[in-house]
PDB file of N, CA and C in Angstrom:
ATOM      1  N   UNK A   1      71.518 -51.668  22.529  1.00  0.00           N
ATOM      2  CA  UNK A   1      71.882 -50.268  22.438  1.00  0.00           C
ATOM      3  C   UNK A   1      72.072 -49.910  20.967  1.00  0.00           C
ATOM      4  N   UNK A   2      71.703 -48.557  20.824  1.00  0.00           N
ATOM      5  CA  UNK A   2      71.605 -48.202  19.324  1.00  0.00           C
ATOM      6  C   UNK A   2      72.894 -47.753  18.886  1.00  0.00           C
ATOM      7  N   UNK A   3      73.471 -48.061  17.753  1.00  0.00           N
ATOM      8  CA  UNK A   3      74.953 -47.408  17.377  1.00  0.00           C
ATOM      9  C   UNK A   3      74.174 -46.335  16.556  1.00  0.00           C
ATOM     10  N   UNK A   4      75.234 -45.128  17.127  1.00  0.00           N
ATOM     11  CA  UNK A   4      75.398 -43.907  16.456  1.00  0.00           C
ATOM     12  C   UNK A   4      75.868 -43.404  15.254  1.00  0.00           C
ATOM     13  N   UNK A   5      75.260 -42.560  14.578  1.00  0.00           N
ATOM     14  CA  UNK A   5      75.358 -42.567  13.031  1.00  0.00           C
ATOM     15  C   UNK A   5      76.707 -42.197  13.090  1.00  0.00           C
ATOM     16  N   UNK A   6      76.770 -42.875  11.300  1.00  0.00           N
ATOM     17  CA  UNK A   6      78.464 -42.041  11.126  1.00  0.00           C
ATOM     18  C   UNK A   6      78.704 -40.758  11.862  1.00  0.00           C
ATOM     19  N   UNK A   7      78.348 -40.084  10.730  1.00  0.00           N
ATOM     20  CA  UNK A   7      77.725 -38.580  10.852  1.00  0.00           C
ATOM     21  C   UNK A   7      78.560 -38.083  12.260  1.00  0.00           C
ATOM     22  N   UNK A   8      77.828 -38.249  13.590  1.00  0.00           N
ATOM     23  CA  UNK A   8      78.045 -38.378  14.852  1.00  0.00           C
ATOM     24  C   UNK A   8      79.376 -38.659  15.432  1.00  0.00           C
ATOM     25  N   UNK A   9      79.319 -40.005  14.829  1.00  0.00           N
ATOM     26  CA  UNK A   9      80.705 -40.690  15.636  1.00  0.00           C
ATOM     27  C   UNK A   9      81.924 -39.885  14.914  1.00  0.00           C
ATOM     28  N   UNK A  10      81.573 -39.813  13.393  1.00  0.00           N
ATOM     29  CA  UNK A  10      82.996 -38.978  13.250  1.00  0.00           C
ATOM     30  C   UNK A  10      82.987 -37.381  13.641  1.00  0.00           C
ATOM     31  N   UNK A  11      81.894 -37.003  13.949  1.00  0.00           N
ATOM     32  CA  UNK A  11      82.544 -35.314  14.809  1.00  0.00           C
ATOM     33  C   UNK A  11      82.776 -35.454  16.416  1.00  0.00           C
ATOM     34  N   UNK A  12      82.374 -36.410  17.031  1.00  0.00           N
ATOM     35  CA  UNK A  12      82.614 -37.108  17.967  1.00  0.00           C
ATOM     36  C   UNK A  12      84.110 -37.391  18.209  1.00  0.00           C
ATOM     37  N   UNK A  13      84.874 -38.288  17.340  1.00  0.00           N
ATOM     38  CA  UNK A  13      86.133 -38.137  16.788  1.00  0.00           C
ATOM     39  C   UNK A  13      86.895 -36.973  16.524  1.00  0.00           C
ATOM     40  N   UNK A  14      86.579 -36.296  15.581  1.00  0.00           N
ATOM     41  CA  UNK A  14      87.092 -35.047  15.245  1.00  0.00           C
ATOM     42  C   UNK A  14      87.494 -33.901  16.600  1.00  0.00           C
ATOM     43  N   UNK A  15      86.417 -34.025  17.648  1.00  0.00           N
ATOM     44  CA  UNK A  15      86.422 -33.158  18.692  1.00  0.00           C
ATOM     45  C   UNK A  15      87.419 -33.640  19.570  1.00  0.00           C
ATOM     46  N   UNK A  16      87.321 -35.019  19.654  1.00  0.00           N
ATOM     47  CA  UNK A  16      88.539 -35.686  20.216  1.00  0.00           C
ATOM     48  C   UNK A  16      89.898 -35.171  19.879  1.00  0.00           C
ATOM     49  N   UNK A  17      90.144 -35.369  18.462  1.00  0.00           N
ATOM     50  CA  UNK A  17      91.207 -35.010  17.909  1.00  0.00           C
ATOM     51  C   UNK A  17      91.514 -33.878  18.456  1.00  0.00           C
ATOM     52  N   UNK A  18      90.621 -32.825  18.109  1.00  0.00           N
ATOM     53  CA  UNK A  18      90.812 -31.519  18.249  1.00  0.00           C
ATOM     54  C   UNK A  18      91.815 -30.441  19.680  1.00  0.00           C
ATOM     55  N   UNK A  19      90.615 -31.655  20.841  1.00  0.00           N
ATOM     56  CA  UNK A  19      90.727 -31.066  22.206  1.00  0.00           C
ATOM     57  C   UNK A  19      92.322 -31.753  22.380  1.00  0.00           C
ATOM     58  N   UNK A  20      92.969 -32.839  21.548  1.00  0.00           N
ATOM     59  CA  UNK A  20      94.083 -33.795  21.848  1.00  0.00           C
ATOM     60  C   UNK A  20      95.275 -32.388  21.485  1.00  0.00           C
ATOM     61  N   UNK A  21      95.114 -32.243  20.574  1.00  0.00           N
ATOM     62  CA  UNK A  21      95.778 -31.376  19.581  1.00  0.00           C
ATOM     63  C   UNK A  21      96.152 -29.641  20.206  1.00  0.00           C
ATOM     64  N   UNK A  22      94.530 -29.595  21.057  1.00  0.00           N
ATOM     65  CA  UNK A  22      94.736 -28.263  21.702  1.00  0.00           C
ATOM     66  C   UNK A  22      95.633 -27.844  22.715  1.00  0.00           C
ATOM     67  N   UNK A  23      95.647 -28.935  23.104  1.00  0.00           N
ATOM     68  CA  UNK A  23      96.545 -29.420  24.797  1.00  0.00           C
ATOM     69  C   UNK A  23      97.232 -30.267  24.489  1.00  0.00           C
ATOM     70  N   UNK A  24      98.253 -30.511  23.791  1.00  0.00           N
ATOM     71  CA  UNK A  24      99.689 -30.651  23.465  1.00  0.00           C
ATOM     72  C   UNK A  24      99.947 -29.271  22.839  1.00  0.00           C
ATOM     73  N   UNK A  25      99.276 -28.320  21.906  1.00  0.00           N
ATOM     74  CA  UNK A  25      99.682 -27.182  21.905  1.00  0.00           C
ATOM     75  C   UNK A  25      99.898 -25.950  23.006  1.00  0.00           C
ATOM     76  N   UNK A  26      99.218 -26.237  24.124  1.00  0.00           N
ATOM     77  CA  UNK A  26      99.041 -25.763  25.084  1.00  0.00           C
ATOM     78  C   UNK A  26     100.540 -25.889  25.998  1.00  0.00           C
ATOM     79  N   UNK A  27     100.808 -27.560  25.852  1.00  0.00           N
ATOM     80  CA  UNK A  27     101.884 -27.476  26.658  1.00  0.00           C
ATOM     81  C   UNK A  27     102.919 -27.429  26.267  1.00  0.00           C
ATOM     82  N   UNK A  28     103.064 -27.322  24.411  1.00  0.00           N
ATOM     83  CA  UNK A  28     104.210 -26.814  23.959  1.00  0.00           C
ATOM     84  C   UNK A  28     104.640 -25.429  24.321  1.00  0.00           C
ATOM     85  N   UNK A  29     103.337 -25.098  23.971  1.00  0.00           N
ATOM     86  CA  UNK A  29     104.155 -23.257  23.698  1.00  0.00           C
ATOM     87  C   UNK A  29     104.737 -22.716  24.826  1.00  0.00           C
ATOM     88  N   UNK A  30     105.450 -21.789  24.956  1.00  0.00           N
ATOM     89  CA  UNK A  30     106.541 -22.038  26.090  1.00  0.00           C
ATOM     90  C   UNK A  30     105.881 -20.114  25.734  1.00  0.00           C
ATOM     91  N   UNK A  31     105.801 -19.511  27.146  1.00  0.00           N
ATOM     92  CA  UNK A  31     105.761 -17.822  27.253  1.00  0.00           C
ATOM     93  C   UNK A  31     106.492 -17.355  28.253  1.00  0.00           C
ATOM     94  N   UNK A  32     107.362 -16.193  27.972  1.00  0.00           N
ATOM     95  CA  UNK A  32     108.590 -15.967  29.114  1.00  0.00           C
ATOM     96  C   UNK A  32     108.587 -14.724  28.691  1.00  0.00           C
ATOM     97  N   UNK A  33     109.546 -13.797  30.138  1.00  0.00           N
ATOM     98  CA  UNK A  33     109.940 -12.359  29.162  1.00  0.00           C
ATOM     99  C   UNK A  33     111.380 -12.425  29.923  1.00  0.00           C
ATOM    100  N   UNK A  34     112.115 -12.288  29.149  1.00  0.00           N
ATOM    101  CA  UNK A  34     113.907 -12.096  29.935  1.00  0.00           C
ATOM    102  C   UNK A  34     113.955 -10.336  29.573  1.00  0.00           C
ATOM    103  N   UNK A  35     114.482 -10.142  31.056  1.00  0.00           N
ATOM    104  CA  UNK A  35     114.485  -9.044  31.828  1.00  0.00           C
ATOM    105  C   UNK A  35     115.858  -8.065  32.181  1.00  0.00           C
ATOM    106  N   UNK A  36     116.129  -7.681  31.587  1.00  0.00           N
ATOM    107  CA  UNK A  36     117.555  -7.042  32.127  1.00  0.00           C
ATOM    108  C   UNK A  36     116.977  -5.479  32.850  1.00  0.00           C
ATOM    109  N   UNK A  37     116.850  -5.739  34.048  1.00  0.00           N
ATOM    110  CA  UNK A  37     116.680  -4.721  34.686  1.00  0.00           C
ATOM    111  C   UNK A  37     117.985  -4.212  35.315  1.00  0.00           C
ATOM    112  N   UNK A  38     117.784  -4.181  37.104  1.00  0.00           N
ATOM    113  CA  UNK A  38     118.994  -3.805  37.832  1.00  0.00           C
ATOM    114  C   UNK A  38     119.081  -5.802  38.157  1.00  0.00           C
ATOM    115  N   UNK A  39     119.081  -6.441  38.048  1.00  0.00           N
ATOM    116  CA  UNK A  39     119.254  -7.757  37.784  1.00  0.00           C
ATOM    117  C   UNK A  39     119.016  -8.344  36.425  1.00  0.00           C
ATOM    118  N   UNK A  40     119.283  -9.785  36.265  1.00  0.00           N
ATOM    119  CA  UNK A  40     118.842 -10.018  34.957  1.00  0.00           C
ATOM    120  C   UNK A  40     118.141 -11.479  35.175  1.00  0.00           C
ATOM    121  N   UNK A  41     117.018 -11.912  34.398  1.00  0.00           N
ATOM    122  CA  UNK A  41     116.201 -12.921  34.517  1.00  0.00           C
ATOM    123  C   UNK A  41     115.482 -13.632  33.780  1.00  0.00           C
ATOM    124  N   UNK A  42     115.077 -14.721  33.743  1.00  0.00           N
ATOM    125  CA  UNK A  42     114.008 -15.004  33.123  1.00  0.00           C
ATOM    126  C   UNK A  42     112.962 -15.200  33.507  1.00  0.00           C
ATOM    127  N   UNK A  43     111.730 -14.879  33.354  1.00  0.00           N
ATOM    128  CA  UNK A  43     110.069 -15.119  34.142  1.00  0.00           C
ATOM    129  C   UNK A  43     109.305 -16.224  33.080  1.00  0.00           C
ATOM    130  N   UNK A  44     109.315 -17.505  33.642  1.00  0.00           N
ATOM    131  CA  UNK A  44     108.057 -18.045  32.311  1.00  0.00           C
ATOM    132  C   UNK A  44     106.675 -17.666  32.826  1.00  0.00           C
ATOM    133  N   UNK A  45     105.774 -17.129  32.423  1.00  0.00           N
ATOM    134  CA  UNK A  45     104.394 -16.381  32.456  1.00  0.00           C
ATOM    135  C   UNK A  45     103.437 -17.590  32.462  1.00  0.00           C
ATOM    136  N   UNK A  46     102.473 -17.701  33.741  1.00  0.00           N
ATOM    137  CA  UNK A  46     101.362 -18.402  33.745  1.00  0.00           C
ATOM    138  C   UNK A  46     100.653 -17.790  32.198  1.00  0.00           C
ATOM    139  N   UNK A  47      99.480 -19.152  32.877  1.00  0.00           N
ATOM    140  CA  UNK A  47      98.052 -18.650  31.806  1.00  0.00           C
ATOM    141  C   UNK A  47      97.568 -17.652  32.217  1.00  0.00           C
ATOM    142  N   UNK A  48      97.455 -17.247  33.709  1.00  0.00           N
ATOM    143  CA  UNK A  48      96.685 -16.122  34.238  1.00  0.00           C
ATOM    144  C   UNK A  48      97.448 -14.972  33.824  1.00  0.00           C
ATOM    145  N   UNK A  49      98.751 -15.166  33.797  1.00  0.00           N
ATOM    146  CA  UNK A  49      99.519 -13.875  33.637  1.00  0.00           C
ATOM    147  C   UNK A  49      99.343 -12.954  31.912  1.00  0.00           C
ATOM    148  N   UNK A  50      99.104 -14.519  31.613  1.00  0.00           N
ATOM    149  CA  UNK A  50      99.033 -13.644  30.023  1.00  0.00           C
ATOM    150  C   UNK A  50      97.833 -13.385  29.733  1.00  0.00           C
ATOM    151  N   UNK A  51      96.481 -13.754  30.438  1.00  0.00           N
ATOM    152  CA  UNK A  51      95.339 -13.344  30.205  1.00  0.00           C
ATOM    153  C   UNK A  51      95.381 -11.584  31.155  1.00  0.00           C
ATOM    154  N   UNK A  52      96.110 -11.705  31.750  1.00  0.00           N
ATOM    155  CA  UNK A  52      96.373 -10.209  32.329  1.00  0.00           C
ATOM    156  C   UNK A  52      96.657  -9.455  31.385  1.00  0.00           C
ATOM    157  N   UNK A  53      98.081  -9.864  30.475  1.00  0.00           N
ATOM    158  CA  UNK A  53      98.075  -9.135  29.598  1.00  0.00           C
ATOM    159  C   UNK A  53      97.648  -8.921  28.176  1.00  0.00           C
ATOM    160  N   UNK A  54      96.830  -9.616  28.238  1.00  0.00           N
ATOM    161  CA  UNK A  54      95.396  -8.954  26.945  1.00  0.00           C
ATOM    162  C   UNK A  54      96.496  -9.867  25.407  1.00  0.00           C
ATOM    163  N   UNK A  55      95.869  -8.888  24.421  1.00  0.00           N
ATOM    164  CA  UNK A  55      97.078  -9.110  23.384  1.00  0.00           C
ATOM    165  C   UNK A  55      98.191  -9.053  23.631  1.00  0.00           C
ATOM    166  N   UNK A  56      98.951 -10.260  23.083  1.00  0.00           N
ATOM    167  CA  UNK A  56     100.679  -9.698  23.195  1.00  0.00           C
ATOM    168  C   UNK A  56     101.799  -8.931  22.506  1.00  0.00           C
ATOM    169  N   UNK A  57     101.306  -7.511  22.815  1.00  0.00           N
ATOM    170  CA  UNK A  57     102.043  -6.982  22.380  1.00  0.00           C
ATOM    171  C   UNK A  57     103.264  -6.279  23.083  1.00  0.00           C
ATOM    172  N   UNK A  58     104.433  -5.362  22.648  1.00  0.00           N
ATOM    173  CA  UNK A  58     105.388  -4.437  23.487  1.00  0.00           C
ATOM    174  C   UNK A  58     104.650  -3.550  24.556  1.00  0.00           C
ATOM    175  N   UNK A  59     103.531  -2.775  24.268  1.00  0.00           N
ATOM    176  CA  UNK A  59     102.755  -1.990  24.495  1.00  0.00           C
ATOM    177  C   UNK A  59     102.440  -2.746  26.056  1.00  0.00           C
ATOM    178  N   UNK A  60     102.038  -3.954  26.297  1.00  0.00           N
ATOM    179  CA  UNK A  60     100.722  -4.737  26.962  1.00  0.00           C
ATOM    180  C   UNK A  60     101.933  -5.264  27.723  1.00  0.00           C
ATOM    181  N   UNK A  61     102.723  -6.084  26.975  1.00  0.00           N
ATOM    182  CA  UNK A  61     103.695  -6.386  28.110  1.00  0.00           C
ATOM    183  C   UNK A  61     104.260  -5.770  28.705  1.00  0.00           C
ATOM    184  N   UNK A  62     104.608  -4.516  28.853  1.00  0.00           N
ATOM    185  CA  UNK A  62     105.926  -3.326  29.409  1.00  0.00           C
ATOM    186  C   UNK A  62     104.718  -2.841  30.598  1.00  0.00           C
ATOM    187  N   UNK A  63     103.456  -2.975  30.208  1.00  0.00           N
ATOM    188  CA  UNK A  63     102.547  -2.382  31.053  1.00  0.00           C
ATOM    189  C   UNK A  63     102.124  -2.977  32.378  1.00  0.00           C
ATOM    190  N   UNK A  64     101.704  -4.476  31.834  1.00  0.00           N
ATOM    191  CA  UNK A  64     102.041  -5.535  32.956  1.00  0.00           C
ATOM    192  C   UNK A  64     103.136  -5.686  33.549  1.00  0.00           C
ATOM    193  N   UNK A  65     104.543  -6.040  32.991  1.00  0.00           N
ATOM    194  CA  UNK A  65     105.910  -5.890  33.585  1.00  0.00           C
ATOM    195  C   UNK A  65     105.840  -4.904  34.363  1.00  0.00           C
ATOM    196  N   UNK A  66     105.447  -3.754  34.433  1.00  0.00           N
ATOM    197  CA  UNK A  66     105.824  -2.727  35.498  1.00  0.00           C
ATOM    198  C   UNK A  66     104.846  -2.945  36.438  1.00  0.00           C
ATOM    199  N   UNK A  67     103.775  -3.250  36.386  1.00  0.00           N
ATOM    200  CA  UNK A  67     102.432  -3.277  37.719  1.00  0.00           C
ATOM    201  C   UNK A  67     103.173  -4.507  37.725  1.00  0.00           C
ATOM    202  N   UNK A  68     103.603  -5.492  37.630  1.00  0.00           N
ATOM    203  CA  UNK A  68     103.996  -7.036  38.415  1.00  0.00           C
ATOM    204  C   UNK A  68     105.334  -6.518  39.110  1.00  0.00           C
ATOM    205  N   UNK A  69     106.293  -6.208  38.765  1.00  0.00           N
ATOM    206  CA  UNK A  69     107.416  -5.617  39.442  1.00  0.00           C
ATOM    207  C   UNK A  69     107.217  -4.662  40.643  1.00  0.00           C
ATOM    208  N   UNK A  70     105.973  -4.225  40.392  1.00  0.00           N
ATOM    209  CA  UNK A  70     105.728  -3.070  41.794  1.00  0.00           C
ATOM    210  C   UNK A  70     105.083  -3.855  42.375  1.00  0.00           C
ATOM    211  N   UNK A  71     103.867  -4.720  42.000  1.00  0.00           N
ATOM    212  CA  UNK A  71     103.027  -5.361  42.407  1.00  0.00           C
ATOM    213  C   UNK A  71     103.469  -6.663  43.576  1.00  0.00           C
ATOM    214  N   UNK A  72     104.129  -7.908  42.678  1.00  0.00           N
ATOM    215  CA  UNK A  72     104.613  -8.621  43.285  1.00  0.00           C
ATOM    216  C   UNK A  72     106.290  -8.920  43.456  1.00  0.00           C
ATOM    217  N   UNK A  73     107.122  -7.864  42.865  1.00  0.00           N
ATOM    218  CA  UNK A  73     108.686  -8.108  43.609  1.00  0.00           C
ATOM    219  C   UNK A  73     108.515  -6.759  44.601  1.00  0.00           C
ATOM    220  N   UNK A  74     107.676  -5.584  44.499  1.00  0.00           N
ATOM    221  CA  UNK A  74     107.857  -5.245  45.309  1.00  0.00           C
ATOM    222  C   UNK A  74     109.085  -4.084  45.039  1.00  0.00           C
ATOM    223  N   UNK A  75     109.507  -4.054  43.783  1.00  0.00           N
ATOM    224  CA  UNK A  75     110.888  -3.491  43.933  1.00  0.00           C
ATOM    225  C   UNK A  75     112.169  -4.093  44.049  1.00  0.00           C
ATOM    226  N   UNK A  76     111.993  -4.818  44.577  1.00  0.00           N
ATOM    227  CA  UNK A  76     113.583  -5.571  45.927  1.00  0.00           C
ATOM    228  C   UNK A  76     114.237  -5.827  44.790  1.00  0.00           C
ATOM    229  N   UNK A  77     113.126  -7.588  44.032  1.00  0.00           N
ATOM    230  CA  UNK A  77     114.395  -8.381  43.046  1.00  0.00           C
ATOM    231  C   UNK A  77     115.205  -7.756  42.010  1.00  0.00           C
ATOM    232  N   UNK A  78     114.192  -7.261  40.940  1.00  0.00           N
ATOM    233  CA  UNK A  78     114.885  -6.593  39.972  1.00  0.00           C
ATOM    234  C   UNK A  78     114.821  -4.860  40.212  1.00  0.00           C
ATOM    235  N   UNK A  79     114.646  -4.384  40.885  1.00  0.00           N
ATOM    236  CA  UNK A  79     114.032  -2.779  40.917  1.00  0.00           C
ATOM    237  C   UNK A  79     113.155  -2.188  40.080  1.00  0.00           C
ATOM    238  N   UNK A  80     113.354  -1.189  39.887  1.00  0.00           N
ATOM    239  CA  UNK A  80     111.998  -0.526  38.759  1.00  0.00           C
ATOM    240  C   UNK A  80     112.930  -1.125  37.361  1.00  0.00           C
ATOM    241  N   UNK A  81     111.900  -1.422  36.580  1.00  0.00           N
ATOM    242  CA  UNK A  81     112.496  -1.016  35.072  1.00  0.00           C
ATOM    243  C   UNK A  81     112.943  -0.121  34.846  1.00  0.00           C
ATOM    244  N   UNK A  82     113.853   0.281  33.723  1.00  0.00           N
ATOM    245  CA  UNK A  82     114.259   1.402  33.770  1.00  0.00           C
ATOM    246  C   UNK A  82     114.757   2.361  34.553  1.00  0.00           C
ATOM    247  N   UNK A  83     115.831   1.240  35.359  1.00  0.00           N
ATOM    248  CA  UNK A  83     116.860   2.437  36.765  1.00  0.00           C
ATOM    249  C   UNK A  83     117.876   2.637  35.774  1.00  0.00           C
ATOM    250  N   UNK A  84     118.476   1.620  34.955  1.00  0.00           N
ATOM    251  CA  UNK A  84     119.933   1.980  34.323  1.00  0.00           C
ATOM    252  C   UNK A  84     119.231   2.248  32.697  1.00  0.00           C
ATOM    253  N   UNK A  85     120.105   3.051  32.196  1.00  0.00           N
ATOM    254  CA  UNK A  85     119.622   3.626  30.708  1.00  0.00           C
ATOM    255  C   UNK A  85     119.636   2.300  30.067  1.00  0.00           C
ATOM    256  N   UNK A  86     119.881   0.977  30.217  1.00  0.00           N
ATOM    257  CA  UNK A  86     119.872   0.129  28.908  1.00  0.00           C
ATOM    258  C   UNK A  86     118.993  -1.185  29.727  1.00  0.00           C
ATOM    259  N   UNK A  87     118.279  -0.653  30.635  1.00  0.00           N
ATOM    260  CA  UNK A  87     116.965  -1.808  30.988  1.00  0.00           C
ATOM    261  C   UNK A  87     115.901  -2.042  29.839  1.00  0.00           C
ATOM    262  N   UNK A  88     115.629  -3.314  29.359  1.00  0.00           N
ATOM    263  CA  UNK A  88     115.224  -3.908  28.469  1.00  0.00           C
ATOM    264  C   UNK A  88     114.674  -5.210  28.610  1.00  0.00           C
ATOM    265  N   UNK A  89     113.663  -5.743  27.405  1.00  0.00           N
ATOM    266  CA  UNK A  89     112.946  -7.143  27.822  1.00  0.00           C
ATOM    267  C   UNK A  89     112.908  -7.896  26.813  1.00  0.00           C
ATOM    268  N   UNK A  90     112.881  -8.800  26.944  1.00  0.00           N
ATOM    269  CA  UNK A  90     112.358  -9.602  25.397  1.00  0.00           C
ATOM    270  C   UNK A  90     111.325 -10.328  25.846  1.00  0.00           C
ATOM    271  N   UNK A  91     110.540 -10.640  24.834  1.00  0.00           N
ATOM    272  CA  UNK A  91     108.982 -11.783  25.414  1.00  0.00           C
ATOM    273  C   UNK A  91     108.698 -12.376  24.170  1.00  0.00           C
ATOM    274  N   UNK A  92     108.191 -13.663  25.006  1.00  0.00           N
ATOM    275  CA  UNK A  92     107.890 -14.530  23.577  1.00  0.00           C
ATOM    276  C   UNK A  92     106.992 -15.621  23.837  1.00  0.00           C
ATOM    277  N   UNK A  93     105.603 -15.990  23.056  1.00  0.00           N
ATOM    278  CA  UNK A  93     104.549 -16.262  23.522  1.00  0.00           C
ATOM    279  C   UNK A  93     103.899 -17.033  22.087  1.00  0.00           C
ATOM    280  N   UNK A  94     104.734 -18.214  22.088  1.00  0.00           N
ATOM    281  CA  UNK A  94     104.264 -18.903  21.084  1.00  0.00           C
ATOM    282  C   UNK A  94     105.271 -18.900  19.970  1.00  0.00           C
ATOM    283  N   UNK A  95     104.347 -18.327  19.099  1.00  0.00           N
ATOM    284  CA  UNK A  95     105.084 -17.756  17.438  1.00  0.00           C
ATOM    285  C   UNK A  95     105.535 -16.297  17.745  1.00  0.00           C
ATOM    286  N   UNK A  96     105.018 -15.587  18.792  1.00  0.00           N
ATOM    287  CA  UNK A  96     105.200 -14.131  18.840  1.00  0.00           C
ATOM    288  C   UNK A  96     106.301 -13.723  19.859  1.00  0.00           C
ATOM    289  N   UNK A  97     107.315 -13.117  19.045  1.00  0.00           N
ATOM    290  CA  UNK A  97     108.370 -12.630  19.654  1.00  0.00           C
ATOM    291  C   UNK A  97     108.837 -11.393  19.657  1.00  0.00           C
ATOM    292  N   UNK A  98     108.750 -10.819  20.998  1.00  0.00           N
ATOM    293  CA  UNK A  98     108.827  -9.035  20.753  1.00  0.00           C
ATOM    294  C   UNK A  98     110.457  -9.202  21.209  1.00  0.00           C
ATOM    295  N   UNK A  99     111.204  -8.775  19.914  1.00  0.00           N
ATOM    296  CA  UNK A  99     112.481  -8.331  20.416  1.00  0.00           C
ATOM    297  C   UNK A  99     113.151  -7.264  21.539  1.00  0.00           C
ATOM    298  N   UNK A 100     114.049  -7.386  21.607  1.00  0.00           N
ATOM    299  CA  UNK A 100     114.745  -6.348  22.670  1.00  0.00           C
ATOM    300  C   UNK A 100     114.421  -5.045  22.171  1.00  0.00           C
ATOM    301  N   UNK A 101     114.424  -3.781  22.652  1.00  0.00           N
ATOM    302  CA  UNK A 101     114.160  -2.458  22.082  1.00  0.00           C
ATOM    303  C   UNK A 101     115.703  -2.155  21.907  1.00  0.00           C
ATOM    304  N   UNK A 102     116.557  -2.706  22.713  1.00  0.00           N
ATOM    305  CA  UNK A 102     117.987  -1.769  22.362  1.00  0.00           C
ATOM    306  C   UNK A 102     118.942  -3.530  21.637  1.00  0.00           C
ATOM    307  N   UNK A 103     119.564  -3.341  20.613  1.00  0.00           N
ATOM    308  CA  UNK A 103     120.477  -4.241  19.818  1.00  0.00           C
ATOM    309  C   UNK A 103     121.352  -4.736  20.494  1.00  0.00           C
ATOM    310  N   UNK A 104     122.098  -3.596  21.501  1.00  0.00           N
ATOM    311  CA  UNK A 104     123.377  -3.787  22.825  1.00  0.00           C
ATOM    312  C   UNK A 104     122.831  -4.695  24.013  1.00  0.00           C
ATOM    313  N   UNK A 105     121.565  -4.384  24.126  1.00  0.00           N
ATOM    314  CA  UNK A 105     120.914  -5.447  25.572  1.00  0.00           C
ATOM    315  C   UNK A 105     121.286  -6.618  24.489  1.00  0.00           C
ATOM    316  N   UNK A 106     120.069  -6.940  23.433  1.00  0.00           N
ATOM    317  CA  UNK A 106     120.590  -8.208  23.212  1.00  0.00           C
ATOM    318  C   UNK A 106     121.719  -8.961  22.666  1.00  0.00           C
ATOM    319  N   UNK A 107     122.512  -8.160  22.500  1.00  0.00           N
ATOM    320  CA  UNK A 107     124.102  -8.970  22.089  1.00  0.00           C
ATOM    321  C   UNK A 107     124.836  -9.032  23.463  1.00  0.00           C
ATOM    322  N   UNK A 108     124.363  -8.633  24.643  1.00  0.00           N
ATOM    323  CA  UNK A 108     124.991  -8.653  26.009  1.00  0.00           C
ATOM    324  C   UNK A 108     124.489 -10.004  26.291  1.00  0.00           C
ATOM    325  N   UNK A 109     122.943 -10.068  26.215  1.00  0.00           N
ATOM    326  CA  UNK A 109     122.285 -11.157  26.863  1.00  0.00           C
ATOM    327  C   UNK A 109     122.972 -12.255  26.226  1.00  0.00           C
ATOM    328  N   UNK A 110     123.066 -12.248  24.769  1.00  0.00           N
ATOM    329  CA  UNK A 110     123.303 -13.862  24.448  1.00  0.00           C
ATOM    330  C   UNK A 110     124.513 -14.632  24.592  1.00  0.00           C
ATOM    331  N   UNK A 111     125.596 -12.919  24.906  1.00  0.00           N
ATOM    332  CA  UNK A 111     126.842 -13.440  25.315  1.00  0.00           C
ATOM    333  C   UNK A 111     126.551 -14.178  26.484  1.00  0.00           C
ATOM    334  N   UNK A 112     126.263 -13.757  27.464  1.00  0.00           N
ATOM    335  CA  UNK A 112     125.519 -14.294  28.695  1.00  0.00           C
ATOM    336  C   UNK A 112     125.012 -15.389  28.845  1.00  0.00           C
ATOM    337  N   UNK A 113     124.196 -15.855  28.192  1.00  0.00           N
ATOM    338  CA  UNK A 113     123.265 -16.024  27.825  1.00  0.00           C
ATOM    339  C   UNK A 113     123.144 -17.548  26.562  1.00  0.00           C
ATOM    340  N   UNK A 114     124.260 -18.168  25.989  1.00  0.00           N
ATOM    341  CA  UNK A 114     124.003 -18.116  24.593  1.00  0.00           C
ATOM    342  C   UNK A 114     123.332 -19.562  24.295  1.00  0.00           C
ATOM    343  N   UNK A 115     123.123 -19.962  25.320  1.00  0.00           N
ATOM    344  CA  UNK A 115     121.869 -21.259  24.668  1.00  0.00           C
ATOM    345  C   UNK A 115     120.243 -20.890  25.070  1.00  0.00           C
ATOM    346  N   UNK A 116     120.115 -19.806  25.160  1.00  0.00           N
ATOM    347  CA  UNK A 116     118.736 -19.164  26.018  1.00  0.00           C
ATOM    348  C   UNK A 116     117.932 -18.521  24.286  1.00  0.00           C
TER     349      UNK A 116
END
């Protein structure tokens, strides 16, 4: 059998590396959105869920959050977003972290909250 040129074997290697590297990043990154609706929660977000929501932005997530809340709670668990004036979310998807919109949700939550 013929051995394969450098050349080869080391992008051969390299791809190895690569795909190793991709998927331990994969199963680091941790994506969630904590929820203070008429309940309070945390959701960690499939892969499918975040390919639902496109880029991650405030915009994309608040948009999905509301079609999944009607969609699949249905209402019941947390109710609509936005029943009490200080319903709020935080999400975070890697390096990207969209803060709370109101300062008071999140100094409630972490009291709550404070190893989260």
């Amino acid at each position: 059998m013929a051995k394969a040129p450098p050349i080869a074997t080391g992008r051969l290697t390299l791809l190895r590396l690569f795909s190793t590297l991709l998927a331990i990043t994969l199963i680091i990154m941790r994506a969630y959105i904590d929820i203070k609706g008429v309940a309070i929660d945390r959701h960690e977000l499939t892969d499918s869920e975040l390919q639902e929501i496109g880029e991650f932005t405030r915009e994309n997530v608040l948009r999905w959050l509301k079609a999944w809340l009607r969609k699949d709670c249905n209402g019941v668990f947390w109710g609509a977003l936005n029943y009490f004036d200080d319903d709020d979310f935080h999400a975070v998807c890697g390096d990207i972290d969209i803060p709370w919109a109101n300062e008071d949700t999140k100094r409630k939550w972490d009291e709550r909250f404070p190893n989260c």
